[in-house]
Structures are given as C-alpha cells and as structure tokens.
PDB file of N, CA and C in Angstrom:
ATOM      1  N   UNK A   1     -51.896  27.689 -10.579  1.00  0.00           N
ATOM      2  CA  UNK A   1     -52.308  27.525  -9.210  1.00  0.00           C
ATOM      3  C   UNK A   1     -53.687  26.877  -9.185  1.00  0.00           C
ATOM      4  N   UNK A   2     -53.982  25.651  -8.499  1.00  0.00           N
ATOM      5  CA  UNK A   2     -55.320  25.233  -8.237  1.00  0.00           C
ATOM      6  C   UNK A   2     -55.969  26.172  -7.310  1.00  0.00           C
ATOM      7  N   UNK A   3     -57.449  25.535  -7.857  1.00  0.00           N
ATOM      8  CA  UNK A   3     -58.598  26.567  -7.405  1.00  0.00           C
ATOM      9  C   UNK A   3     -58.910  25.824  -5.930  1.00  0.00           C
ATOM     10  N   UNK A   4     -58.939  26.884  -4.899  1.00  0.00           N
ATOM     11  CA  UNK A   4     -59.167  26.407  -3.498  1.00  0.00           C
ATOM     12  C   UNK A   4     -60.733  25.837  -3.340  1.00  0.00           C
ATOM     13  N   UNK A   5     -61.288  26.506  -4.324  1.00  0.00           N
ATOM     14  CA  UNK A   5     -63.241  26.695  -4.110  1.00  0.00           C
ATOM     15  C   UNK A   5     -63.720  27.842  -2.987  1.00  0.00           C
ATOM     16  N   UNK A   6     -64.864  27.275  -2.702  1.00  0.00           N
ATOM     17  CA  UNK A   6     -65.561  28.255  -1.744  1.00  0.00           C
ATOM     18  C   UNK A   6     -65.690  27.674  -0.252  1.00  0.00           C
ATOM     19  N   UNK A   7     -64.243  27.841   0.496  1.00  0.00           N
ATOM     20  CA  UNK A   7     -64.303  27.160   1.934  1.00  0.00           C
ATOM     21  C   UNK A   7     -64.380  28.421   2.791  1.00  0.00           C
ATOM     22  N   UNK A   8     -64.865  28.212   3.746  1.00  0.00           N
ATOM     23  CA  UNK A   8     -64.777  29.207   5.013  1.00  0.00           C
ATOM     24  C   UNK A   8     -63.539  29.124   5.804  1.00  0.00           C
ATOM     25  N   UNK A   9     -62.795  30.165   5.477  1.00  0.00           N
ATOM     26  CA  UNK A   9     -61.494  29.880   6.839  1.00  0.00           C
ATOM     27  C   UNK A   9     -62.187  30.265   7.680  1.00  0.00           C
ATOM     28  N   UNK A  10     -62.871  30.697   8.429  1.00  0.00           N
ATOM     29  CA  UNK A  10     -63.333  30.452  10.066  1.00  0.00           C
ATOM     30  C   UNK A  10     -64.579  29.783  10.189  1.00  0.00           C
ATOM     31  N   UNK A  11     -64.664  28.503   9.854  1.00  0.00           N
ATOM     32  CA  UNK A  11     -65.525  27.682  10.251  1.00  0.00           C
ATOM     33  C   UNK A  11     -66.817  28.207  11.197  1.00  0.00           C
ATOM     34  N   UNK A  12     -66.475  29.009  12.296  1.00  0.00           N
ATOM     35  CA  UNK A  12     -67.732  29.345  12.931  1.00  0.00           C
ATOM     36  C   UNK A  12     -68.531  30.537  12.322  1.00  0.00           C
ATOM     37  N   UNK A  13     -68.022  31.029  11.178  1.00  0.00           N
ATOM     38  CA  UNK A  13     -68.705  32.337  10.625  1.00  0.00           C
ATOM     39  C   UNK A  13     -69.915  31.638   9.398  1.00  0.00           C
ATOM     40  N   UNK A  14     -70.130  30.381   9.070  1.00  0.00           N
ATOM     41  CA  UNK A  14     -70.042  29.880   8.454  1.00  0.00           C
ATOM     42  C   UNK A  14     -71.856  29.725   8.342  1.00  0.00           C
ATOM     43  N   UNK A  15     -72.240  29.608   9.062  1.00  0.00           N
ATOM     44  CA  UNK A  15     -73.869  30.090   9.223  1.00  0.00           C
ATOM     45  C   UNK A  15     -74.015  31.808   9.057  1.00  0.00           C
ATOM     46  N   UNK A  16     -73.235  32.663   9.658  1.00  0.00           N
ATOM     47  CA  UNK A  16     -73.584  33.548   9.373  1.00  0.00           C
ATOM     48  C   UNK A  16     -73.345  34.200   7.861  1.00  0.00           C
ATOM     49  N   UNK A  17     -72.251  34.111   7.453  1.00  0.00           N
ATOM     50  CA  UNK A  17     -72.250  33.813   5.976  1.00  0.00           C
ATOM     51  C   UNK A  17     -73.169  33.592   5.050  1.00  0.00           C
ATOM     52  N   UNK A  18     -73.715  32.124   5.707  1.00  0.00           N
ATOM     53  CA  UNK A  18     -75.144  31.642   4.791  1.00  0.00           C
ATOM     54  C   UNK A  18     -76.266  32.724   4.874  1.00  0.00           C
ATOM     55  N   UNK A  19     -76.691  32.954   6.167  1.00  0.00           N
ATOM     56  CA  UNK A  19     -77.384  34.141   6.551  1.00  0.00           C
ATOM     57  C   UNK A  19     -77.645  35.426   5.695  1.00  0.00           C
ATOM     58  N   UNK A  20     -76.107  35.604   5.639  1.00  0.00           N
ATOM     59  CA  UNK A  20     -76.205  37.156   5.058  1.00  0.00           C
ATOM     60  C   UNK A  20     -76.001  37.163   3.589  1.00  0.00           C
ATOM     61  N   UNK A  21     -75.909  35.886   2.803  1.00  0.00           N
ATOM     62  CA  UNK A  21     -76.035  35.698   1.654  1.00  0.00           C
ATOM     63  C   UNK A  21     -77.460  35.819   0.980  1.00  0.00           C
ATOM     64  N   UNK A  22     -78.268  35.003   1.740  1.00  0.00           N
ATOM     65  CA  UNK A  22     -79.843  34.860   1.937  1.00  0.00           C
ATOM     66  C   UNK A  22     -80.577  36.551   1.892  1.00  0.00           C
ATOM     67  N   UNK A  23     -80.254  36.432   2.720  1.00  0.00           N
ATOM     68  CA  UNK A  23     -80.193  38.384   2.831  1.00  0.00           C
ATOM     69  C   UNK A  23     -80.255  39.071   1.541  1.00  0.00           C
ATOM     70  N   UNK A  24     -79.053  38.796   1.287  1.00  0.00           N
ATOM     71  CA  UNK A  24     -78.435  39.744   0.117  1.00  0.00           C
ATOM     72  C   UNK A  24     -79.461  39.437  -1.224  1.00  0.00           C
ATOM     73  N   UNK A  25     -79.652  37.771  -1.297  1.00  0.00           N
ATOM     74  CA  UNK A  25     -80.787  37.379  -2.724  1.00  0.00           C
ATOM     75  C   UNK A  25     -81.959  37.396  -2.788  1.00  0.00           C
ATOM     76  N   UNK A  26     -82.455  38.005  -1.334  1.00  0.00           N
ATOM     77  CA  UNK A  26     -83.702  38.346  -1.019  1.00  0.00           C
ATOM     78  C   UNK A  26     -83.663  39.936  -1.530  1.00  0.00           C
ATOM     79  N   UNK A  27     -82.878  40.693  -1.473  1.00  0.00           N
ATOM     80  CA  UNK A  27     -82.580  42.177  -1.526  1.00  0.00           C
ATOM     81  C   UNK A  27     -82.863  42.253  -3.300  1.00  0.00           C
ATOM     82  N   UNK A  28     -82.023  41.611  -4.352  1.00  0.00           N
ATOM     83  CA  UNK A  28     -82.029  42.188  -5.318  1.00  0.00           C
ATOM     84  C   UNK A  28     -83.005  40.805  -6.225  1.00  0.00           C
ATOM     85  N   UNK A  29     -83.501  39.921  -5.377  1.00  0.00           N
ATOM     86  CA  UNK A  29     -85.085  39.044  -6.257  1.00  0.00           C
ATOM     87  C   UNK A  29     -84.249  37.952  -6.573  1.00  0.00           C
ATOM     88  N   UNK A  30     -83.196  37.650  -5.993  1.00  0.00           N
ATOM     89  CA  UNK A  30     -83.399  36.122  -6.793  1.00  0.00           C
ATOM     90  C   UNK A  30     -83.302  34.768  -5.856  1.00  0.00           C
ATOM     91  N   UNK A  31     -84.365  33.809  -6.432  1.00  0.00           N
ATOM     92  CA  UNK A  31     -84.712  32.940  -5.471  1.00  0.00           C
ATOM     93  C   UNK A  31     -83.852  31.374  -5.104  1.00  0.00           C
ATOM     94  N   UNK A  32     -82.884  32.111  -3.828  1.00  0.00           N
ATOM     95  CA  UNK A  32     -82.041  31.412  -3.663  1.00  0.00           C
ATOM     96  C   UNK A  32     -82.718  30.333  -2.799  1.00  0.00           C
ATOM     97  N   UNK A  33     -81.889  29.159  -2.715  1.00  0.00           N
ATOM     98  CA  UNK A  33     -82.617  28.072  -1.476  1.00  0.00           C
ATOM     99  C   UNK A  33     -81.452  27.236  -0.938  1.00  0.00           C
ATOM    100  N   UNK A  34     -81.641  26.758   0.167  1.00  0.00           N
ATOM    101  CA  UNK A  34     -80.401  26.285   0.808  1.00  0.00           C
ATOM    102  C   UNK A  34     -80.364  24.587  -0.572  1.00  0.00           C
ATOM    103  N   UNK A  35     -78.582  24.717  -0.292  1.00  0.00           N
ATOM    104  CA  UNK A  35     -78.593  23.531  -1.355  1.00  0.00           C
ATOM    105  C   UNK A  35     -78.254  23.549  -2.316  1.00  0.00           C
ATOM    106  N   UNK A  36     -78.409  22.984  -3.539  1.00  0.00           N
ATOM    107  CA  UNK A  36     -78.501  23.302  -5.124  1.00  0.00           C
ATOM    108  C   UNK A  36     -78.954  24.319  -5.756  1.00  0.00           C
ATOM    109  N   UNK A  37     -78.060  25.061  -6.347  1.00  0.00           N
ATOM    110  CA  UNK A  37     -78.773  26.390  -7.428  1.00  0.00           C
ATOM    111  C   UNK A  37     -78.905  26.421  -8.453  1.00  0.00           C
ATOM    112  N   UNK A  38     -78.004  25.321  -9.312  1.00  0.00           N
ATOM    113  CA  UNK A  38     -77.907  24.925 -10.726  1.00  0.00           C
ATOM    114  C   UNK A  38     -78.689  25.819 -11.879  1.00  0.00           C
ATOM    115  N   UNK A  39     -79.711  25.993 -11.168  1.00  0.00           N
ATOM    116  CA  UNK A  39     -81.033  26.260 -12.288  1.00  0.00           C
ATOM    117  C   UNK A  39     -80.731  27.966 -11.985  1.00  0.00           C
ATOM    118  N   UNK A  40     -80.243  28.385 -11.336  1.00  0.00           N
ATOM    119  CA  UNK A  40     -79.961  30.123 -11.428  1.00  0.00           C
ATOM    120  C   UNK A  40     -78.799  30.597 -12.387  1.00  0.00           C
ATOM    121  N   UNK A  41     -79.319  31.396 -13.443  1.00  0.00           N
ATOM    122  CA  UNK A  41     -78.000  32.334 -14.140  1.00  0.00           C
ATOM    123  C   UNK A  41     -76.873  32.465 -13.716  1.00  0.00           C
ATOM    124  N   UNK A  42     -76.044  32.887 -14.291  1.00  0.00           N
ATOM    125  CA  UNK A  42     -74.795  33.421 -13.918  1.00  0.00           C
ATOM    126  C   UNK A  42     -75.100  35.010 -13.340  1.00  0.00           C
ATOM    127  N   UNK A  43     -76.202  35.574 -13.974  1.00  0.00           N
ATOM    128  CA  UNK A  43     -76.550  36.979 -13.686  1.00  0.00           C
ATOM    129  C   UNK A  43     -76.873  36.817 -12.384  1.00  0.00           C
ATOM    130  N   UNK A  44     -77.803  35.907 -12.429  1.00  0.00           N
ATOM    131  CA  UNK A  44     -78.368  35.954 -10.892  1.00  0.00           C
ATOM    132  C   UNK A  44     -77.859  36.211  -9.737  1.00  0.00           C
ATOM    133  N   UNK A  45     -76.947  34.922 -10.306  1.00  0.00           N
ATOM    134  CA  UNK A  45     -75.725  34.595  -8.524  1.00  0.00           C
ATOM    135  C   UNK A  45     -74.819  35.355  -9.047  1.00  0.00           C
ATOM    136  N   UNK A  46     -74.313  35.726  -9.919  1.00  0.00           N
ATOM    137  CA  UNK A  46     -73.534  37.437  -9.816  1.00  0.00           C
ATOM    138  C   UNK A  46     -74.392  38.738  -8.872  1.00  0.00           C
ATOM    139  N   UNK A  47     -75.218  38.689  -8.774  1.00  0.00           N
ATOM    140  CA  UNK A  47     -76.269  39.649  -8.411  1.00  0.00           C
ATOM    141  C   UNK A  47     -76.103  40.127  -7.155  1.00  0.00           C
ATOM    142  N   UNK A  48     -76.340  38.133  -6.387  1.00  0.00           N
ATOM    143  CA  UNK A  48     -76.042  38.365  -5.074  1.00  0.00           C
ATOM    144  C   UNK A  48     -75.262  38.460  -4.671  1.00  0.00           C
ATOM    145  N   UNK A  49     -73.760  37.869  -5.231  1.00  0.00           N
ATOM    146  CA  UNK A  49     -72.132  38.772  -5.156  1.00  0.00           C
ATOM    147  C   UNK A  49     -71.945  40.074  -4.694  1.00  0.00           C
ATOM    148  N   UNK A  50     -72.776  40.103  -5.922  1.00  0.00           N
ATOM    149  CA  UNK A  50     -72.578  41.936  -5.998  1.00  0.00           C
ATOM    150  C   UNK A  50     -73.149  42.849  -4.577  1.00  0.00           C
ATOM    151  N   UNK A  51     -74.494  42.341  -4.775  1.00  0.00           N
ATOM    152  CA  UNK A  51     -74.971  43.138  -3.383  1.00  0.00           C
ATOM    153  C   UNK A  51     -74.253  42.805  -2.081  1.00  0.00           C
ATOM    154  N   UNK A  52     -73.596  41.610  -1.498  1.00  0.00           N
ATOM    155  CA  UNK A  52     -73.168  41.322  -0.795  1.00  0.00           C
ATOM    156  C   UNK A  52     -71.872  42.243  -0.205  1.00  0.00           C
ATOM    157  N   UNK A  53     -71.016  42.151  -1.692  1.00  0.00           N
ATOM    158  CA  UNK A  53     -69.860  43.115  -1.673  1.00  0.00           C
ATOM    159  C   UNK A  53     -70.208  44.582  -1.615  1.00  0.00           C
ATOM    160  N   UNK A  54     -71.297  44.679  -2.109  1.00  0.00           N
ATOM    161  CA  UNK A  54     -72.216  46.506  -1.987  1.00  0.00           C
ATOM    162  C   UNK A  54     -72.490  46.670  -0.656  1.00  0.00           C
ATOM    163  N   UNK A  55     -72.758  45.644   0.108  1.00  0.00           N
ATOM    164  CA  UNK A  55     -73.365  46.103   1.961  1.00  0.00           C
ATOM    165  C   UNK A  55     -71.813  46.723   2.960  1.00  0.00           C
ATOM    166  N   UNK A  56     -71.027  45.011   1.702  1.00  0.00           N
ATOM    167  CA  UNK A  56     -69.762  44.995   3.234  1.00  0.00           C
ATOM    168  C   UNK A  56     -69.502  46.100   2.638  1.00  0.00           C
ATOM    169  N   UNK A  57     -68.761  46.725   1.162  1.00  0.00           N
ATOM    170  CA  UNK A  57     -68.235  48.452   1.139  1.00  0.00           C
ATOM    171  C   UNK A  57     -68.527  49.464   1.690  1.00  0.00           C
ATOM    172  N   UNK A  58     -69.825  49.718   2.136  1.00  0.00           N
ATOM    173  CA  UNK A  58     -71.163  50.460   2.496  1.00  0.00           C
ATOM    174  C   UNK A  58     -70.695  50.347   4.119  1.00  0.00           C
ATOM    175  N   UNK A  59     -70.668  48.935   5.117  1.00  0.00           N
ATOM    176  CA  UNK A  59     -70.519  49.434   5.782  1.00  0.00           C
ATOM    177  C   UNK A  59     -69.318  49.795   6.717  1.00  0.00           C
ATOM    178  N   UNK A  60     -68.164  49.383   5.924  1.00  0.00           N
ATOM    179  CA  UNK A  60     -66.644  49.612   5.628  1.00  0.00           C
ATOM    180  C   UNK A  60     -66.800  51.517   5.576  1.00  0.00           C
ATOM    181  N   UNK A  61     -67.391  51.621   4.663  1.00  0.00           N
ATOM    182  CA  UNK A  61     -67.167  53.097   4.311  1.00  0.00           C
ATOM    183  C   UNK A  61     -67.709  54.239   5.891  1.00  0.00           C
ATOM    184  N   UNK A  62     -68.830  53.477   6.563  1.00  0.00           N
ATOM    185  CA  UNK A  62     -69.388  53.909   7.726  1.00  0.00           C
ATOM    186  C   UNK A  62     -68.485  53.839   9.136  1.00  0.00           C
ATOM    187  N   UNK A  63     -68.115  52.866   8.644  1.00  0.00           N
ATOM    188  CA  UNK A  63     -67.027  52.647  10.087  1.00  0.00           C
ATOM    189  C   UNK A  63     -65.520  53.414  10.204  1.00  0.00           C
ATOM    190  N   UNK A  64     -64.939  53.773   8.985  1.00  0.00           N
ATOM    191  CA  UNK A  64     -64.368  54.574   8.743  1.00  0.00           C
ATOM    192  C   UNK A  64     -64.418  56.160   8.627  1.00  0.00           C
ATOM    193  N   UNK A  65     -65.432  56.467   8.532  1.00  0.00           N
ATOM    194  CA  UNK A  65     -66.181  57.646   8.714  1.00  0.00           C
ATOM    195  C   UNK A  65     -66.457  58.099  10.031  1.00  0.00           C
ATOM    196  N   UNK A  66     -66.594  56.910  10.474  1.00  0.00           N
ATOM    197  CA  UNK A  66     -66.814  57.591  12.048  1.00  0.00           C
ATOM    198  C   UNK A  66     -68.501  57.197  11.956  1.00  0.00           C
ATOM    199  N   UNK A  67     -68.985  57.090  11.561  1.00  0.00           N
ATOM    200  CA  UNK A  67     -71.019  56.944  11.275  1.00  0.00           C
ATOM    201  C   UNK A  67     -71.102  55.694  12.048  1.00  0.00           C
TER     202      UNK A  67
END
C-alpha cells in the first residue's frame, strides 16, 4: 500500500493543527519553526508526537469521565 503522507482530511483544521503542534514542541523543548525541520532528530520530532498524542489521551480520558 502507498504511503498517503501527512495531509489534513479537513482542510479547515489545518491551522489549528499547526497551532497545537507548536504547542506541543514548545512543551517538551524542541525548537520547532514553521517550514523546514531537517536539522531536528528523529527523537525530537518523536517528542512532539508523543506529547501531542499525550494531551489528545489526557483530554479524551476527561471527557469521558465526565471532568
């Protein structure tokens, strides 16, 4: 199966996305910038993956809870 890449199916979420990515590499130090990242680890931008997927679980887990 070919690789789709990294597209937004809803086009208008698509700033906010960027947003809360920014967010997220501000949270655990690594210095993201709109554009080219080339020069960041694999650790790095794993990092901000990670935290990203750590907020949405977090607040998945709250909304389900009732919190």
């Amino acid at each position: 199966m070919a690789s789709r890449g990294n597209r937004v199916l809803v086009p208008e979420a698509k700033e906010a996305l960027n947003k809360f990515k920014m967010e997220a590499a501000q949270e655990v130090g690594t210095p993201l910038k709109e554009g080219y990242n080339g020069n960041l680890t694999s650790k790095q931008n794993g990092s901000v993956g990670g935290q990203m997927t750590k907020k949405i679980v977090e607040d998945y887990e709250k909304k389900i809870s009732g919190k």
